[in-house]
Protein backbone atom coordinates (compact mmCIF):
# COMPACT_ATOMS: atom_id res chain seq x y z
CA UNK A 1 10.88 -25.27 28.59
CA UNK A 2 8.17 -25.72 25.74
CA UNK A 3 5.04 -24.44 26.95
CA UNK A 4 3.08 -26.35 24.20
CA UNK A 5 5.24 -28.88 22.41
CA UNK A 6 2.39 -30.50 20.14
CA UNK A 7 1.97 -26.91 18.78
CA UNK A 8 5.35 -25.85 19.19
CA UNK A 9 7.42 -29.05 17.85
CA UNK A 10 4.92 -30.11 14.78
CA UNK A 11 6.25 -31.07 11.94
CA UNK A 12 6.14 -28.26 8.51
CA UNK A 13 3.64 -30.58 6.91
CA UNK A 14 1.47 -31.02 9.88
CA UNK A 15 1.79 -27.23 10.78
CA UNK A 16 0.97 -26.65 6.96
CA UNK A 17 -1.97 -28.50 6.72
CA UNK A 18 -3.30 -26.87 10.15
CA UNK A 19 -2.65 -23.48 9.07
CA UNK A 20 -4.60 -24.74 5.15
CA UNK A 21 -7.70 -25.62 7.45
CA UNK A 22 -7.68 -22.76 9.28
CA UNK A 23 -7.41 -20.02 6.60
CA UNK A 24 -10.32 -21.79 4.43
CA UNK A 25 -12.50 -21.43 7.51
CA UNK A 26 -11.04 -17.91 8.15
CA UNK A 27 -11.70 -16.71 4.35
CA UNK A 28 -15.43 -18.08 4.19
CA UNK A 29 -16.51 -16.55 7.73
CA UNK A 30 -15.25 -12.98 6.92
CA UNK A 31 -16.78 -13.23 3.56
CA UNK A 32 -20.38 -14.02 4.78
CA UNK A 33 -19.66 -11.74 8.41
CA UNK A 34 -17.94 -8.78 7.24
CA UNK A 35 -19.49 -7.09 4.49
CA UNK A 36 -16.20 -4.40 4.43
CA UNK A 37 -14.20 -7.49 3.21
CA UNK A 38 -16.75 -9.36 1.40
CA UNK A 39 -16.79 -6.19 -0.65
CA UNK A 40 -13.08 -6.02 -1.11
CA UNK A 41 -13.06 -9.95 -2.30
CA UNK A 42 -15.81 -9.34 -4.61
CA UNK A 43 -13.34 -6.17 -6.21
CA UNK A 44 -11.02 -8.51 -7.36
CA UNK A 45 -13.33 -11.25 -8.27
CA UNK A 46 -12.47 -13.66 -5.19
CA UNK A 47 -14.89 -16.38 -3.48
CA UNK A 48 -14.17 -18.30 -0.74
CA UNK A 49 -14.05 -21.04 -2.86
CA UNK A 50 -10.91 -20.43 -4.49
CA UNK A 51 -9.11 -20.14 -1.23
CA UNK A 52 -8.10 -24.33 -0.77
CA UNK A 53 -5.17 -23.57 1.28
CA UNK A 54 -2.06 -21.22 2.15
CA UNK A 55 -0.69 -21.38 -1.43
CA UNK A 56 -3.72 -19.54 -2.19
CA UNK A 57 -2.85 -16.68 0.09
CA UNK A 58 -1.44 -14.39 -2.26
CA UNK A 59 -5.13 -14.12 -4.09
CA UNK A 60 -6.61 -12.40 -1.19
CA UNK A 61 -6.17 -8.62 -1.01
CA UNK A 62 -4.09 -6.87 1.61
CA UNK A 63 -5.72 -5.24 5.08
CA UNK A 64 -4.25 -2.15 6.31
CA UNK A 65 -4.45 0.33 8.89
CA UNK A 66 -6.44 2.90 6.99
CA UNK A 67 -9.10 -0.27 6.72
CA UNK A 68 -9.48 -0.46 10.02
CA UNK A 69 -9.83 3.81 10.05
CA UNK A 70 -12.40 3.59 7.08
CA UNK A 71 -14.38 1.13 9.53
CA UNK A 72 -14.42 2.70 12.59
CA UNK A 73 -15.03 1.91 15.54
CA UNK A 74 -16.36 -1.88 14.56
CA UNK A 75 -16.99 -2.35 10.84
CA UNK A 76 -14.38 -5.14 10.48
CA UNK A 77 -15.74 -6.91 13.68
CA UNK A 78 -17.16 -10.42 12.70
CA UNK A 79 -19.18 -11.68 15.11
CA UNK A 80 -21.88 -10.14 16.93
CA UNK A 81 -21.17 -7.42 20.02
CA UNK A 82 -22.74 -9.41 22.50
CA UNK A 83 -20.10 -11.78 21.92
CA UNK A 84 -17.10 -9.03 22.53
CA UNK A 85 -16.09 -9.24 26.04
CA UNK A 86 -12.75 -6.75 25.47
CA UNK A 87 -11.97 -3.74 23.26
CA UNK A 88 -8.22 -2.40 22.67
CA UNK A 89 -7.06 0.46 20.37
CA UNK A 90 -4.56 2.09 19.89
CA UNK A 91 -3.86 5.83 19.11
CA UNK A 92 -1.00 6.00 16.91
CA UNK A 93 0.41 9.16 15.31
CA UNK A 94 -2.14 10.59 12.77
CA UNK A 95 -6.12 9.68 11.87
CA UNK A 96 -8.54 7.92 13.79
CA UNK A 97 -7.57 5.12 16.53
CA UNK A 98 -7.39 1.45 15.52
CA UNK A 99 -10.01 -0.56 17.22
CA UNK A 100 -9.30 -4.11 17.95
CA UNK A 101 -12.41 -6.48 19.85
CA UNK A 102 -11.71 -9.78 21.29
CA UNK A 103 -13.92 -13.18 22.25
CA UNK A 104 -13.53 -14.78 25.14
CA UNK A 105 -12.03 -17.52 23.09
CA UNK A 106 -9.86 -14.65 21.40
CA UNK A 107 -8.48 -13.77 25.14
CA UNK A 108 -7.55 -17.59 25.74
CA UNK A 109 -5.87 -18.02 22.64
CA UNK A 110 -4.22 -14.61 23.21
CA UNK A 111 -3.53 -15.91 27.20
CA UNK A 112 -1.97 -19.00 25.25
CA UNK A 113 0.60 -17.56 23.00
CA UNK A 114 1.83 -15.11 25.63
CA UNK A 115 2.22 -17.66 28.19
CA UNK A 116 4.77 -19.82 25.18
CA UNK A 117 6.81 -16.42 25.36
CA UNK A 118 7.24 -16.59 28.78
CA UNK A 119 8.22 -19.90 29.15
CA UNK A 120 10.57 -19.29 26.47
CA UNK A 121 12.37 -17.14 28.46
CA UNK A 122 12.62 -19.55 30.85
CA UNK A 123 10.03 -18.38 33.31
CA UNK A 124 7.37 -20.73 35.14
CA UNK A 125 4.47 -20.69 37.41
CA UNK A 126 7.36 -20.50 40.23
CA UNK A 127 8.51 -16.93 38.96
CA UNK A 128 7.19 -13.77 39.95
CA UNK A 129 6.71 -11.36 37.19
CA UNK A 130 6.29 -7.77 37.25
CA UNK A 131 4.18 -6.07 33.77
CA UNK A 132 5.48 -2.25 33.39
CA UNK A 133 3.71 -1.72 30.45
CA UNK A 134 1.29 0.47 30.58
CA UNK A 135 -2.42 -0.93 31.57
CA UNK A 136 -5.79 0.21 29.67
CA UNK A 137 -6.97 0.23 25.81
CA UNK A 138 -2.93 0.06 24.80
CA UNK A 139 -2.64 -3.84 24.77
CA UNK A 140 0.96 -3.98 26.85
CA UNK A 141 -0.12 -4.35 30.06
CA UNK A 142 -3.00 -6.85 30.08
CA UNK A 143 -1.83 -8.79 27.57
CA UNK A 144 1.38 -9.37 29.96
CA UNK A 145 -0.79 -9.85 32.55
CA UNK A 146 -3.35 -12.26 31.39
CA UNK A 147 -0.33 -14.52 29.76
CA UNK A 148 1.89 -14.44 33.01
CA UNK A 149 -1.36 -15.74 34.88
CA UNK A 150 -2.46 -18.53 32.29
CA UNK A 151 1.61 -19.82 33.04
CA UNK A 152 0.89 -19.70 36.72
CA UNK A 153 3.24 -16.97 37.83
CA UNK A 154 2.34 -14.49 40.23
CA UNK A 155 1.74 -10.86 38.76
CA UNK A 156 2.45 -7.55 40.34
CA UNK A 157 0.55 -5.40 37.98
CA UNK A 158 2.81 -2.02 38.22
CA UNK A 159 2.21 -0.31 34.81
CA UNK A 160 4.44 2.36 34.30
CA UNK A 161 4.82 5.84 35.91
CA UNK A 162 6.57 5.66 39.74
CA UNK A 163 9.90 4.03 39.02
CA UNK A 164 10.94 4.60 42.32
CA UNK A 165 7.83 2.30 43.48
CA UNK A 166 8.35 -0.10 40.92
CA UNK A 167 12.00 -0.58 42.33
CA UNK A 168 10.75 -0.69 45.91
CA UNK A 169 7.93 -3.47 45.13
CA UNK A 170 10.76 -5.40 42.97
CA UNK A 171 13.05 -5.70 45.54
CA UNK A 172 9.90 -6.10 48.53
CA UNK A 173 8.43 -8.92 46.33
CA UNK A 174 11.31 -10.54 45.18
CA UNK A 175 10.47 -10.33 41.51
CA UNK A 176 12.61 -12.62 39.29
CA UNK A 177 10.95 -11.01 35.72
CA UNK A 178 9.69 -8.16 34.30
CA UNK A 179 8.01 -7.21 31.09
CA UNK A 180 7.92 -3.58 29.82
CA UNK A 181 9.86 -1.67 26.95
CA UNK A 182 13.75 -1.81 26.61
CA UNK A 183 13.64 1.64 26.86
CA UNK A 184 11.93 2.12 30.00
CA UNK A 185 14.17 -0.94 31.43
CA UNK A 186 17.45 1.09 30.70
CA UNK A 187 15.67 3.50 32.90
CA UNK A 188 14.95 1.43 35.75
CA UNK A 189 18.55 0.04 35.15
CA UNK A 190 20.21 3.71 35.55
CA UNK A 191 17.99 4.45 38.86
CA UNK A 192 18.90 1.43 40.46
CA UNK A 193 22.88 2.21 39.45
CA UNK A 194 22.58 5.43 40.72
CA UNK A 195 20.52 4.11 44.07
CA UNK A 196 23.25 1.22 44.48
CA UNK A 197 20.65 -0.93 44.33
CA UNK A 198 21.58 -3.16 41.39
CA UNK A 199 22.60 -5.93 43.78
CA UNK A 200 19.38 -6.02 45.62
CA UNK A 201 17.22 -7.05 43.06
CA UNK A 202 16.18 -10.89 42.34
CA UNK A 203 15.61 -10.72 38.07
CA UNK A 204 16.90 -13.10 35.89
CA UNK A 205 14.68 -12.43 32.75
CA UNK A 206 13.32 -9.33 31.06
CA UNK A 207 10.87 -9.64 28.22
CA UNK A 208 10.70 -6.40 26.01
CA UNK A 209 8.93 -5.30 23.38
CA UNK A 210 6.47 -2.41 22.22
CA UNK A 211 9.36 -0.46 20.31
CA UNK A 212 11.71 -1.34 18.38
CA UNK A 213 15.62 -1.96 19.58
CA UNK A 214 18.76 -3.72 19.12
CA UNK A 215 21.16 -6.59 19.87
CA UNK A 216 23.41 -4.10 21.15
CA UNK A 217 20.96 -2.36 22.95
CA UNK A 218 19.59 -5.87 24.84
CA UNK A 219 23.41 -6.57 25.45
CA UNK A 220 23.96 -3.43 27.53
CA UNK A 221 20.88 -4.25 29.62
CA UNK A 222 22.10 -7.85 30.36
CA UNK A 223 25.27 -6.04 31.24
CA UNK A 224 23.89 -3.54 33.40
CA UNK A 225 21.17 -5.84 35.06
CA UNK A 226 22.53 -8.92 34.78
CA UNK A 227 19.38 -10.93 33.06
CA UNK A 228 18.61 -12.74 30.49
CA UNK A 229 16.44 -10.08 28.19
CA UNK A 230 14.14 -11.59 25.34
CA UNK A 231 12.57 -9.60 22.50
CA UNK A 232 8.67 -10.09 22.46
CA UNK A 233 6.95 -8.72 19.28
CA UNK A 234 3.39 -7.92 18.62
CA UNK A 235 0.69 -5.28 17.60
CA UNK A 236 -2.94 -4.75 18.69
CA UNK A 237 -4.54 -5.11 15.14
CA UNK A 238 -3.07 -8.81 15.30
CA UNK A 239 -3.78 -9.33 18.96
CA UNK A 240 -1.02 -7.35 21.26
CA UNK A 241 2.07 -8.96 22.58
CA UNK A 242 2.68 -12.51 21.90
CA UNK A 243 2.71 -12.85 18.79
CA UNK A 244 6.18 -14.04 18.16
CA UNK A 245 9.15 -14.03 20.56
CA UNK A 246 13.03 -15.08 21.11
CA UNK A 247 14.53 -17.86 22.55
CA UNK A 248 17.24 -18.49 24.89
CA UNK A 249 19.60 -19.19 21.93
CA UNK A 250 18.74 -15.28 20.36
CA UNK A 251 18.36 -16.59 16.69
CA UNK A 252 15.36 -14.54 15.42
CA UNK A 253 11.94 -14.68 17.02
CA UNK A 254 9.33 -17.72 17.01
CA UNK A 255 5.85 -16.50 15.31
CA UNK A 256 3.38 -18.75 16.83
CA UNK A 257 2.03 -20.15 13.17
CA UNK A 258 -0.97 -22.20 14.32
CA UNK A 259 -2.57 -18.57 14.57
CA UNK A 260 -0.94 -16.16 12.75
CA UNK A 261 -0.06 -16.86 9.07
CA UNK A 262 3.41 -14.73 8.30
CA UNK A 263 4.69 -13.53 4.89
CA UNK A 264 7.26 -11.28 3.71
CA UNK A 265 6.86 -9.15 0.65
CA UNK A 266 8.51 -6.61 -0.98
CA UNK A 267 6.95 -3.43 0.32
CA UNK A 268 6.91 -1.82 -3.27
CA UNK A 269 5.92 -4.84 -5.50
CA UNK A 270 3.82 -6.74 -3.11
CA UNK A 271 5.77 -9.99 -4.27
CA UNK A 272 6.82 -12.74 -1.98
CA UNK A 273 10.31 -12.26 -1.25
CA UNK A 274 12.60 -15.68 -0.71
CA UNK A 275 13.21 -16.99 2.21
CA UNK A 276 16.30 -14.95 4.30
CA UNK A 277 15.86 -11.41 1.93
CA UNK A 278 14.38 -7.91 3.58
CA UNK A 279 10.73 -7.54 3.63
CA UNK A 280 7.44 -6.08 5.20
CA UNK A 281 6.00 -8.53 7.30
CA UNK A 282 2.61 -9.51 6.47
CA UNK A 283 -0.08 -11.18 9.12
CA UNK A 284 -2.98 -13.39 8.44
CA UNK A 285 -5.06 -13.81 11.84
CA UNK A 286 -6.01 -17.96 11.51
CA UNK A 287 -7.38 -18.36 14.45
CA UNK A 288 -9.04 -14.90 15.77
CA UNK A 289 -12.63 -14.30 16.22
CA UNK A 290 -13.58 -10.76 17.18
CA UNK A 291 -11.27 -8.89 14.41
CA UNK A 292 -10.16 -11.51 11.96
CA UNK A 293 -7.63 -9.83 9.51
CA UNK A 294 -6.48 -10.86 6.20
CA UNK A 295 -3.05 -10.34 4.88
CA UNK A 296 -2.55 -7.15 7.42
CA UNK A 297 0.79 -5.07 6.17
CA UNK A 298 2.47 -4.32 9.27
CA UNK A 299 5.32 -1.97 7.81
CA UNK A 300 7.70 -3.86 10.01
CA UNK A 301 11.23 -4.90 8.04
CA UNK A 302 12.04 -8.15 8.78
CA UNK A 303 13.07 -11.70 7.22
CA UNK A 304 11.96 -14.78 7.99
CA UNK A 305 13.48 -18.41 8.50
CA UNK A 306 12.03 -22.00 8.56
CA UNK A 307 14.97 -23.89 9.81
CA UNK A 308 14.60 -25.80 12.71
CA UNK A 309 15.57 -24.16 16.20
CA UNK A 310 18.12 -25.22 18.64
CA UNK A 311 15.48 -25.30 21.29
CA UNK A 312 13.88 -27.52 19.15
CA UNK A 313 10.64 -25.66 17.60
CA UNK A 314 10.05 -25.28 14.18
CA UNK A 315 8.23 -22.43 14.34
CA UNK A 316 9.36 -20.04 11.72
CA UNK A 317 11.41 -17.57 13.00
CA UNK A 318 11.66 -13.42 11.95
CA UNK A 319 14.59 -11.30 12.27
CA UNK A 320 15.26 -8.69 14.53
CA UNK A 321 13.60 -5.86 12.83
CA UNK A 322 15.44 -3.46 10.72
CA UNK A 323 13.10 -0.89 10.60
CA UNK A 324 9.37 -0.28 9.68
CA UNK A 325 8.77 0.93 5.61
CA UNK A 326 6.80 3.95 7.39
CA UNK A 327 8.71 5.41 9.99
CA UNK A 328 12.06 5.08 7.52
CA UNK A 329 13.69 8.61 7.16
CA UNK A 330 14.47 9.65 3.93
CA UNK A 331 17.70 11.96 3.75
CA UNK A 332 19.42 13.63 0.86
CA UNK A 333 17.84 10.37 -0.78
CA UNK A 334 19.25 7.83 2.06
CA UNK A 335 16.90 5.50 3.54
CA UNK A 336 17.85 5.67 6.94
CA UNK A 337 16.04 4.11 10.25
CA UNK A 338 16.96 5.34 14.22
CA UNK A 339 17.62 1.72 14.72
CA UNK A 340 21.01 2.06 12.49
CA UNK A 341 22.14 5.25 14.64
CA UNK A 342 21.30 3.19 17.88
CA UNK A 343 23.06 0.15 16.54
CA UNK A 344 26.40 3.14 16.00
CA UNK A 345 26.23 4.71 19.55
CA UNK A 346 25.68 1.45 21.24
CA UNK A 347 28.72 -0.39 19.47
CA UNK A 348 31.04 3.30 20.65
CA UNK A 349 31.08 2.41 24.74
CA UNK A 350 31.47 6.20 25.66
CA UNK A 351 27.71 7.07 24.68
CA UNK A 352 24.75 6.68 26.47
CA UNK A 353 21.85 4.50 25.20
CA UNK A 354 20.10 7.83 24.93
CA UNK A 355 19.77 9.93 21.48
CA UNK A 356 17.64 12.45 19.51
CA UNK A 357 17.65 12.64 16.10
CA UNK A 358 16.89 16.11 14.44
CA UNK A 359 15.38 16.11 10.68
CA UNK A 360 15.40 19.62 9.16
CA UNK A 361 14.92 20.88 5.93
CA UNK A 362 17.68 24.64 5.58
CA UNK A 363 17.71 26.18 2.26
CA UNK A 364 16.35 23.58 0.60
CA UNK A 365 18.90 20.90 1.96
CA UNK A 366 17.71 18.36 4.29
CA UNK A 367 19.79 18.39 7.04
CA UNK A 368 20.18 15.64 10.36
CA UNK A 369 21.53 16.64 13.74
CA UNK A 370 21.96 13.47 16.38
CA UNK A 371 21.96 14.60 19.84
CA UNK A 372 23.49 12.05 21.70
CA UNK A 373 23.80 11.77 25.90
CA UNK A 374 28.03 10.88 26.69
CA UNK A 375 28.30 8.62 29.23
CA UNK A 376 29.09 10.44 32.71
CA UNK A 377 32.61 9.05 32.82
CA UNK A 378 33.42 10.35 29.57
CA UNK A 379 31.70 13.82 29.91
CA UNK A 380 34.43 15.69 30.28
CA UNK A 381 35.47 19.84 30.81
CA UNK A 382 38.25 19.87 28.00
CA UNK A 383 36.60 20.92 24.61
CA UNK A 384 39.22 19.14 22.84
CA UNK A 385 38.99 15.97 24.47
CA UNK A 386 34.96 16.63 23.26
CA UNK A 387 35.23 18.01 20.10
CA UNK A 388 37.26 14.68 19.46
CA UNK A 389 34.58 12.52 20.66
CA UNK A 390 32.17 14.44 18.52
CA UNK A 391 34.21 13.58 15.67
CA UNK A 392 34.51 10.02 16.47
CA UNK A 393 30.97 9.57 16.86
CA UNK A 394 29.62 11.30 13.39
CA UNK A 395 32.25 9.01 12.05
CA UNK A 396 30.75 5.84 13.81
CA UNK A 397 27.22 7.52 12.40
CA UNK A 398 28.49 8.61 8.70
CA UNK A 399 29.63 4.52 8.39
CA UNK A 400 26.22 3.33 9.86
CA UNK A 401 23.88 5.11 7.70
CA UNK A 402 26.59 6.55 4.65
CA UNK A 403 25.59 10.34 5.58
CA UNK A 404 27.15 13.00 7.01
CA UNK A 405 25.34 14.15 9.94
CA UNK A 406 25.61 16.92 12.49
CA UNK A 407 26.77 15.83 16.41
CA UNK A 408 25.50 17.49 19.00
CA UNK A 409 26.78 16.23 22.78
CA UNK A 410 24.72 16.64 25.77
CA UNK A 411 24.81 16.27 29.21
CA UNK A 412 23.96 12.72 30.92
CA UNK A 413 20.72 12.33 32.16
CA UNK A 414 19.58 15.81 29.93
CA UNK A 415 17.81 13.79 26.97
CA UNK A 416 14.19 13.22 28.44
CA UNK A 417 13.61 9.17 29.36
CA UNK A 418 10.41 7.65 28.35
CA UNK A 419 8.37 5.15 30.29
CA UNK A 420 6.36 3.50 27.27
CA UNK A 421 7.45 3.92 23.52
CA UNK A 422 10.65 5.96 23.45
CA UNK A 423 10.88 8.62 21.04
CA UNK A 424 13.93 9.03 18.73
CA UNK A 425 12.99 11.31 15.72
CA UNK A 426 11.87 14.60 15.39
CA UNK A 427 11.11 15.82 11.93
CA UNK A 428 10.86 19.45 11.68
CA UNK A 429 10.76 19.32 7.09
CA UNK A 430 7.27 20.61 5.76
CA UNK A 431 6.79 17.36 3.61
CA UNK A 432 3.24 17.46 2.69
């Protein structure tokens, strides 16, 4: 199903010329509303004026996250607070939060695009859909919630935090989808396996996103759970979840272009990249009110696509992401990203989808030791029969990533499980 089709199903030129109009109104309000970016157009000797359309994009300087830091809480905000009915932010690792304000307008538009990811998965105001992302200023939960309602589903708002509840009010209320991180569903998955349960449960579709996984990683949990799982992709500076999502077909993931303006550049060069190569993504809000943002560098690796879907959008489409350009470990000078080790253990069959990655820095030699959880019906006694697995599996690692690492085997169910963003690195090098 095609939740809007006129949106959805326009063709390139039509969608061009739309997203043209838009940024030309997006450029002049934010130079006469925000002074923080007025200021920044004026440094490189920009107008709105010279902004006629998207092939003028790559005059306007980039936004980042440290912007939104230097302008705490609401000096990128554009219209005036009265007109704010919802603030978001998010935390991240280091500095001040990111503070993110929306319109009511901002919160139908955001209602919209969410309720096009559901229905891409297949879901409709028949389904009931349970959101186990967390609720409150991370954007997860409501933004689930808020887009599941707009599509006419009924929502069991169950955040995150009691799986054991969760599983009873699935299987009480009959719930055929649920939206939280892949992470926490391989979770729910291995309670319900270990409760017998798996058969008592009603899902057909899982919509993930908030972290980043892989193909192999959504295979095991349609394996496990039986689903359909779809990889939802968004960030709170932009507007939260729903900015782009999969299909049933599992080509790459619509961005919903009538509002947000993609490009991919080369993170070192700024440059446009062509069409298919490795990038940074790079969003351009058209359409937002509250927080309009202007070329924002997500550090997300992706590529993108314009060809024409099977479903039949022609949305562009993004890759599954291959990393982010600021969370990429570097390693006796190898780039390396947790998503390649997860890809390695995932393609093995005796691992768990469970892993640690230990960065240390011994005698001046930067050193990586993967913990990884062996599947109970692996785990055996015999320290040969394990010190041949570990082998296997550095090998499976070593050809993923082209660096020898250290193996460490643990128990099952010993690496701690996470019910939001799961946590795969731990960098222990002094490298400030």
């Amino acid at each position: 199903m095609i939740w809007n089709e006129a949106k959805e199903c326009m063709s390139r030129d039509e969608l061009q010329n739309l997203q043209s109009k838009r940024l030309v109104k997006l450029v002049d309000r934010v130079y006469h509303n925000v002074e923080y970016y007025r200021k920044k157009m004026q440094a490189v000797g920009i107008e709105p004026g010279d902004i006629r359309g998207i092939e003028d994009i790559t005059k306007l300087p980039f936004t980042t996250k440290d912007d939104l830091r230097d302008t705490y809480p609401f000096g990128l905000f554009a219209v005036p607070k009265t007109e704010i009915v919802r603030v978001h932010a998010s935390s991240g690792t280091t500095g001040k939060a990111t503070v993110v304000g929306y319109t009511r307008r901002d919160i139908e538009i955001w209602s919209e695009c969410v309720a096009r990811a559901f229905s891409q998965a297949g879901l409709t105001r028949d389904d009931i859909i349970q959101v186990a992302y967390g609720y409150g200023l991370f954007t997860g939960g409501l933004g689930a919630h808020y887009g599941a309602e707009h599509l006419g589903a009924t929502v069991v708002p169950m955040s995150t935090g009691n799986t054991k509840k969760l599983i009873t009010m699935m299987k009480d209320f009959g719930a055929t989808a649920i939206a939280c991180t892949p992470s926490y569903l391989l979770h729910i998955a291995e309670t319900l396996e270990a409760e017998g349960d798996i058969e008592n449960i009603k899902l057909k579709a899982a919509i993930c996103g908030a972290e980043p996984w892989t193909e192999q990683m959504r295979m095991q949990i349609e394996e496990k759970l039986h689903i359909n799982a779809f990889d939802i992709y968004g960030l709170s500076e932009i507007m939260g979840p729903g900015v782009a999502c999969d299909c049933i077909y599992h080509k790459g993931l619509h961005v919903y272009e009538d509002h947000f303006l993609p490009e991919i550049i080369d993170p070192k060069t700024f440059e446009p990249v062509a069409e298919g190569e490795t990038g940074e993504l790079v969003f351009t809000t058209l359409t937002k009110e509250g927080i309009p943002l202007i070329r924002y560098r997500t550090k997300d690796l992706t590529s993108i696509s314009y060809d024409k879907c099977e479903c039949g959008r022609t949305l562009a489409r993004i890759s599954r992401f291959k990393g982010r350009s600021d969370d990429m470990l570097i390693i006796r000078g190898v780039n390396v990203f947790p998503s390649q080790v997860e890809a390695a253990l995932l393609e093995m069959g005796e691992t768990a989808p469970y892993y640690m990655m230990i960065v240390d820095r011994v005698n001046n030699l930067d050193t990586l030791e993967v913990q990884v959880e062996v599947d109970e019906i692996f785990f055996s006694d015999k320290i040969s029969e394990l010190e041949n697995l570990t082998k296997k599996i550095a090998h499976q690692i070593q050809q993923a990533i082209g660096l020898a690492v250290k193996v460490k085997l643990v128990e099952p169910k010993t690496i701690e499980r996470s019910m939001g963003k799961a946590v795969h690195v731990i960098d222990k090098r002094k490298l400030v």
